[in-house]
C-alpha atoms as a PDB file:
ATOM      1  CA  UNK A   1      26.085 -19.149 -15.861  1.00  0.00           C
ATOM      2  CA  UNK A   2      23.641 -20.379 -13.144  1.00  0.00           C
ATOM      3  CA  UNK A   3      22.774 -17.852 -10.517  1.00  0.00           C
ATOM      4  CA  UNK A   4      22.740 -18.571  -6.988  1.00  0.00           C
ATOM      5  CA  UNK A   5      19.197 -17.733  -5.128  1.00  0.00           C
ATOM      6  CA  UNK A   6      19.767 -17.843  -1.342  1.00  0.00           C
ATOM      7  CA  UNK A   7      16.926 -19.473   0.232  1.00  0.00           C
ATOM      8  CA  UNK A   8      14.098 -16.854   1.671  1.00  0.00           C
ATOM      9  CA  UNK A   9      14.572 -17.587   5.659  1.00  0.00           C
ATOM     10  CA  UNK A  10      13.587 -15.969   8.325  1.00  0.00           C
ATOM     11  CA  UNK A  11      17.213 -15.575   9.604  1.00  0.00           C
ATOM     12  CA  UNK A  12      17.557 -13.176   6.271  1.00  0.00           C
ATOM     13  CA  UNK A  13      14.575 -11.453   6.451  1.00  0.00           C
ATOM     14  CA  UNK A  14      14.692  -8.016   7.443  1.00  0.00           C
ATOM     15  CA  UNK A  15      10.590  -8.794  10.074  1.00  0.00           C
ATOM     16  CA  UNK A  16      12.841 -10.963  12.257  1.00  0.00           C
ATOM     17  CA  UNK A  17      13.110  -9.668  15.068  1.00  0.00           C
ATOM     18  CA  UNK A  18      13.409 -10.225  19.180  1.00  0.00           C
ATOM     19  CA  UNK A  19      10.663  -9.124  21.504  1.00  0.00           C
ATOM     20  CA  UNK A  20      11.303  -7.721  25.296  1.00  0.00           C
ATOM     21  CA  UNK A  21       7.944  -7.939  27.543  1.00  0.00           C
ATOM     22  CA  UNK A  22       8.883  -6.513  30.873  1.00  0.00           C
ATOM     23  CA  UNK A  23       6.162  -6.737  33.051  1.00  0.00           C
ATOM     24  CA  UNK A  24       3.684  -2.834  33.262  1.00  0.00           C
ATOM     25  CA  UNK A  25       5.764  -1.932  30.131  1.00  0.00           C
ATOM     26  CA  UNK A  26       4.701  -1.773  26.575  1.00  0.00           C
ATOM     27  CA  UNK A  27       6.652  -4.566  24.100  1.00  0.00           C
ATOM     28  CA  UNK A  28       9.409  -3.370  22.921  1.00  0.00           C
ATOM     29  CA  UNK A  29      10.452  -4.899  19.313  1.00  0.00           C
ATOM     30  CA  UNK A  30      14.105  -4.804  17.931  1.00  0.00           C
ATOM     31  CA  UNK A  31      15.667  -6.069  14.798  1.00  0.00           C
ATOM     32  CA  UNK A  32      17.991  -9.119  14.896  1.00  0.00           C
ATOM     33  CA  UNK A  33      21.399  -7.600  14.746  1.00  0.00           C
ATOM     34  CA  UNK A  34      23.391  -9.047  11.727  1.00  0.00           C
ATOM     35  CA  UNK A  35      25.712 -10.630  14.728  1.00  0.00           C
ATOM     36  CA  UNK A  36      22.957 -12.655  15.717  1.00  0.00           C
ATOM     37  CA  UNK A  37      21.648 -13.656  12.984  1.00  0.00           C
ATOM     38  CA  UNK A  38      25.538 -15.511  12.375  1.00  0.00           C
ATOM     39  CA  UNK A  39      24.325 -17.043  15.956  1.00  0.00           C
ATOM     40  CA  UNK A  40      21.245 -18.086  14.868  1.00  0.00           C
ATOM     41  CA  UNK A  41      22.480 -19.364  11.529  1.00  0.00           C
ATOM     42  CA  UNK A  42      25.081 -21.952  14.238  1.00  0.00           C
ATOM     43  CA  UNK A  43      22.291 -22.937  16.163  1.00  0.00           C
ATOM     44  CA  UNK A  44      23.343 -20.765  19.243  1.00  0.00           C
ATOM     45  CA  UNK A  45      20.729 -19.204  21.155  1.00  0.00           C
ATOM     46  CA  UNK A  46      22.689 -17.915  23.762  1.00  0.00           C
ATOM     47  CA  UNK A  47      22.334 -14.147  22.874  1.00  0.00           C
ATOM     48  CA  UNK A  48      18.375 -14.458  23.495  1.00  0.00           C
ATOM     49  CA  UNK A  49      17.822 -13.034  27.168  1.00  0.00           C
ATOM     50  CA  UNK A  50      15.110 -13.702  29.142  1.00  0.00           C
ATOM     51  CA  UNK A  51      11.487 -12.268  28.893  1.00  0.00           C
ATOM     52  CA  UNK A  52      12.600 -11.695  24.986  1.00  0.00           C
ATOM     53  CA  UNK A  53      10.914 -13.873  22.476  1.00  0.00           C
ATOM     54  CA  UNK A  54      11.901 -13.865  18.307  1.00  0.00           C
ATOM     55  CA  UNK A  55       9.563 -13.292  16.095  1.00  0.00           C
ATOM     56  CA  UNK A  56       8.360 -12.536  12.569  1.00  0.00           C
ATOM     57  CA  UNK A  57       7.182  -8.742  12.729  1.00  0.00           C
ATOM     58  CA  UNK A  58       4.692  -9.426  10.257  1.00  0.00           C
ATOM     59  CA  UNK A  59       3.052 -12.228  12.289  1.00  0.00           C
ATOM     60  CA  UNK A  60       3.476 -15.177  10.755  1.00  0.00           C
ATOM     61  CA  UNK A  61       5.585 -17.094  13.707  1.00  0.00           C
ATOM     62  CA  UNK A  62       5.799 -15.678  17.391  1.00  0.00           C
ATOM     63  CA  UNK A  63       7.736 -17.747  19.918  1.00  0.00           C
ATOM     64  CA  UNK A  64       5.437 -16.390  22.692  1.00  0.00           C
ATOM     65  CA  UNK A  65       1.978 -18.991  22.751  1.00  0.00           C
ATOM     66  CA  UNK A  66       2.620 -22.393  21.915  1.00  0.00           C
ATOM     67  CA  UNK A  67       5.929 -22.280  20.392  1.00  0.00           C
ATOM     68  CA  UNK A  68       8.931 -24.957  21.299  1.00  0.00           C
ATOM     69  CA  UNK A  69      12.422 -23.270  21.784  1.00  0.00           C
ATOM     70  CA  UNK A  70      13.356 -26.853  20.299  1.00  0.00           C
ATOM     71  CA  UNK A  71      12.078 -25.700  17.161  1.00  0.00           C
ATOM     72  CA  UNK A  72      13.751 -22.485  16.895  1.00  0.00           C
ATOM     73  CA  UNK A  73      16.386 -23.579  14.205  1.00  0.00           C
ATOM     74  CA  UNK A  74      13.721 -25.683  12.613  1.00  0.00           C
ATOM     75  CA  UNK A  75      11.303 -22.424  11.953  1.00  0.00           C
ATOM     76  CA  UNK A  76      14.084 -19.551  11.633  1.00  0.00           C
ATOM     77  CA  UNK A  77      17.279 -21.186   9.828  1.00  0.00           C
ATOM     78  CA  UNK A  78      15.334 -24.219   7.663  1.00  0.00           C
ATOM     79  CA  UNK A  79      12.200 -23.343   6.559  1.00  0.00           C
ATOM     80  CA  UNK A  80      11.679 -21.179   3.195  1.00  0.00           C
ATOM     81  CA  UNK A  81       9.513 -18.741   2.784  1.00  0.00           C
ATOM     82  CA  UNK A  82       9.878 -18.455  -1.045  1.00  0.00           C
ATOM     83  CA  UNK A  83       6.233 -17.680  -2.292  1.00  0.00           C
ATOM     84  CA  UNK A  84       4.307 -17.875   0.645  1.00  0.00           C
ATOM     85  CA  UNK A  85       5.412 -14.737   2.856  1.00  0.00           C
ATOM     86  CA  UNK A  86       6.222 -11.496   3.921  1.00  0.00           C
ATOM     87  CA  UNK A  87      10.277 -12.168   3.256  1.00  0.00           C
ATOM     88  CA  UNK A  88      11.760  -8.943   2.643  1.00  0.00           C
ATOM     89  CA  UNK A  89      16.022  -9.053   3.008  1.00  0.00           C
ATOM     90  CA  UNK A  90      17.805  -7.400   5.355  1.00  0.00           C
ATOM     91  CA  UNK A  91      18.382  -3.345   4.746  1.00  0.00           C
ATOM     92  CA  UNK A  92      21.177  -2.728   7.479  1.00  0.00           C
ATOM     93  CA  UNK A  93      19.959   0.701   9.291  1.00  0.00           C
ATOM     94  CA  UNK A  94      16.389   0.861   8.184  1.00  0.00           C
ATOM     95  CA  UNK A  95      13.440   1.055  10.865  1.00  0.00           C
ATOM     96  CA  UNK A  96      10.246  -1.532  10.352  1.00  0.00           C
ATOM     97  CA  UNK A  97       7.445   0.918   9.696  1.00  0.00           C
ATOM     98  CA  UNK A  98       9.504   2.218   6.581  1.00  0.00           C
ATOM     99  CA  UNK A  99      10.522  -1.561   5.925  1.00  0.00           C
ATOM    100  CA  UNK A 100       6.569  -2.247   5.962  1.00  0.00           C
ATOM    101  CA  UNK A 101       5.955   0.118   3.116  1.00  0.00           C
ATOM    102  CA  UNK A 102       9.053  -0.336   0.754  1.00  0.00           C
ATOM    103  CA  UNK A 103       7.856  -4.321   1.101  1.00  0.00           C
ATOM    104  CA  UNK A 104       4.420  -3.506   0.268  1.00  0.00           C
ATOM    105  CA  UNK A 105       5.393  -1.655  -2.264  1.00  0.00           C
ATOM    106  CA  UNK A 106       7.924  -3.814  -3.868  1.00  0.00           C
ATOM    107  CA  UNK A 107       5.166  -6.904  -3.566  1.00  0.00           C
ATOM    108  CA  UNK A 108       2.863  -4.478  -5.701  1.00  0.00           C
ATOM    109  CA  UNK A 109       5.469  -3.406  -8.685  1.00  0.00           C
ATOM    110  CA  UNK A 110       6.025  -7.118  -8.690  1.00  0.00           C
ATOM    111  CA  UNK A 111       2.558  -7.716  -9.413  1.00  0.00           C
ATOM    112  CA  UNK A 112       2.147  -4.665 -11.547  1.00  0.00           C
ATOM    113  CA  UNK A 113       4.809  -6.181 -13.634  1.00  0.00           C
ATOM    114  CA  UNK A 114       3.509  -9.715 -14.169  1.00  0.00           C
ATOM    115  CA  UNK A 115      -0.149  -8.048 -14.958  1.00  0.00           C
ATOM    116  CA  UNK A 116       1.419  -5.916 -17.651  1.00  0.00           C
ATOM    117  CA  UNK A 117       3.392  -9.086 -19.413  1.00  0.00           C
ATOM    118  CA  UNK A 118       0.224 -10.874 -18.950  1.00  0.00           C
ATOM    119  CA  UNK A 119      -1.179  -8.304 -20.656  1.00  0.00           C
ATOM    120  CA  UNK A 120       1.492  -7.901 -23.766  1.00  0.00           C
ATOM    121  CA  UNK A 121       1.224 -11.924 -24.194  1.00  0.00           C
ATOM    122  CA  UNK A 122      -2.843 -11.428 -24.454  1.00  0.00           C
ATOM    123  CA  UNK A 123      -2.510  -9.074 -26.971  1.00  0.00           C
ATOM    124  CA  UNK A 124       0.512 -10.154 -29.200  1.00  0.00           C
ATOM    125  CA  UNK A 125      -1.889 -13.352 -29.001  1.00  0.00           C
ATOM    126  CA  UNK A 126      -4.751 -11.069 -30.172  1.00  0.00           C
ATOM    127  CA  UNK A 127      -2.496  -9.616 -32.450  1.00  0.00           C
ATOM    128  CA  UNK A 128      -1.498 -13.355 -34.279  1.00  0.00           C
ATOM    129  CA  UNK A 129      -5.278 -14.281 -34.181  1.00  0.00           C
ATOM    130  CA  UNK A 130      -6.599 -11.114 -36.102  1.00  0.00           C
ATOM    131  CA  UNK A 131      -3.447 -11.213 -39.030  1.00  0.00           C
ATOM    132  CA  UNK A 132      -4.285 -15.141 -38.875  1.00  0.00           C
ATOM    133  CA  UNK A 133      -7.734 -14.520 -39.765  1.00  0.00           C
ATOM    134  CA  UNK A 134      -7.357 -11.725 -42.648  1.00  0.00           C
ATOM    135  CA  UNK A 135      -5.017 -14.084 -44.639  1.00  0.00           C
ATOM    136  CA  UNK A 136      -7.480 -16.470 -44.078  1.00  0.00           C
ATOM    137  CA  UNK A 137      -9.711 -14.604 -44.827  1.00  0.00           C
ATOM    138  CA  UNK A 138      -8.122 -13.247 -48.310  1.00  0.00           C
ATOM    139  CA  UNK A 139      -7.168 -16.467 -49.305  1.00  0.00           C
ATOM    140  CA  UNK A 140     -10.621 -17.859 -48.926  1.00  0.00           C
ATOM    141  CA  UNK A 141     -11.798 -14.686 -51.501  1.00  0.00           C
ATOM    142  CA  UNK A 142      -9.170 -15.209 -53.950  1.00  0.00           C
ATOM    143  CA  UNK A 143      -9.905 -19.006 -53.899  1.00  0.00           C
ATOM    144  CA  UNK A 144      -6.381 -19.959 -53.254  1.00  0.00           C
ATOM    145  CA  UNK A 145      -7.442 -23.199 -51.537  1.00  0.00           C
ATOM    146  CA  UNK A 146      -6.906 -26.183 -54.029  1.00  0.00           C
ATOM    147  CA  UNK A 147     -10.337 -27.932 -53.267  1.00  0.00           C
END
């Protein structure tokens, strides 16, 4: 059975979110609603409201600089992110700072876990070499070699 792996976009990743800078007020960040983010996924734009840009919490895109609103769908609906971000999915009802962390701490079990296999295949390796080496070894004593 194959199993489907939904592409890592932005438009599923929980750092996507819509910034409001009202002028002699500090930013003031909010996720994406899951209503949106159906929006976003048909290309509509409409919901966005003016002096709020979208961005990736994290950094990697802001819409505020020299970004094109032309590119919107472009960056947020078609581009992956498999491998090369911060992509996190979408925990309904969870805040960013606590986001932050659980992501950060999922990238580093992930890691943990590919150093320890790495690990297990070095030594099973070691493991081969060393009983590969005492039969050698006892064969070459007990002259077992027919030349």
């Amino acid at each position: 059975m194959a199993v489907f792996r939904r592409n890592q976009t932005c438009v599923d990743c929980h750092f996507f979110v819509k910034t409001t800078r009202l002028p002699g007020a500090a930013p003031y960040v909010k996720i994406v609603s899951p209503s949106e983010r159906d929006e976003v996924r048909e290309g509509d734009f409409n919901w966005v409201e003016a002096g709020t840009a979208l961005s990736c919490h994290l950094g990697v895109w802001d819409e505020g600089g020299d970004f094109q609103p032309g590119h919107r769908t472009a960056v947020i609906v078609e581009t992956s992110r498999r491998a090369f971000c911060f992509f996190w999915s979408l925990r309904h009802g969870m805040f960013l700072p606590a986001a932050k962390i659980l992501q950060e701490r999922e990238a580093r079990l992930r890691e943990t876990k590919r150093d320890r296999r790495l690990t297990l295949l070095g030594l099973w390796i070691a493991a081969v070499a060393l009983a590969s080496n005492v039969v050698l070894t006892v064969a070459n004593v007990r002259e077992w070699w027919p030349f």
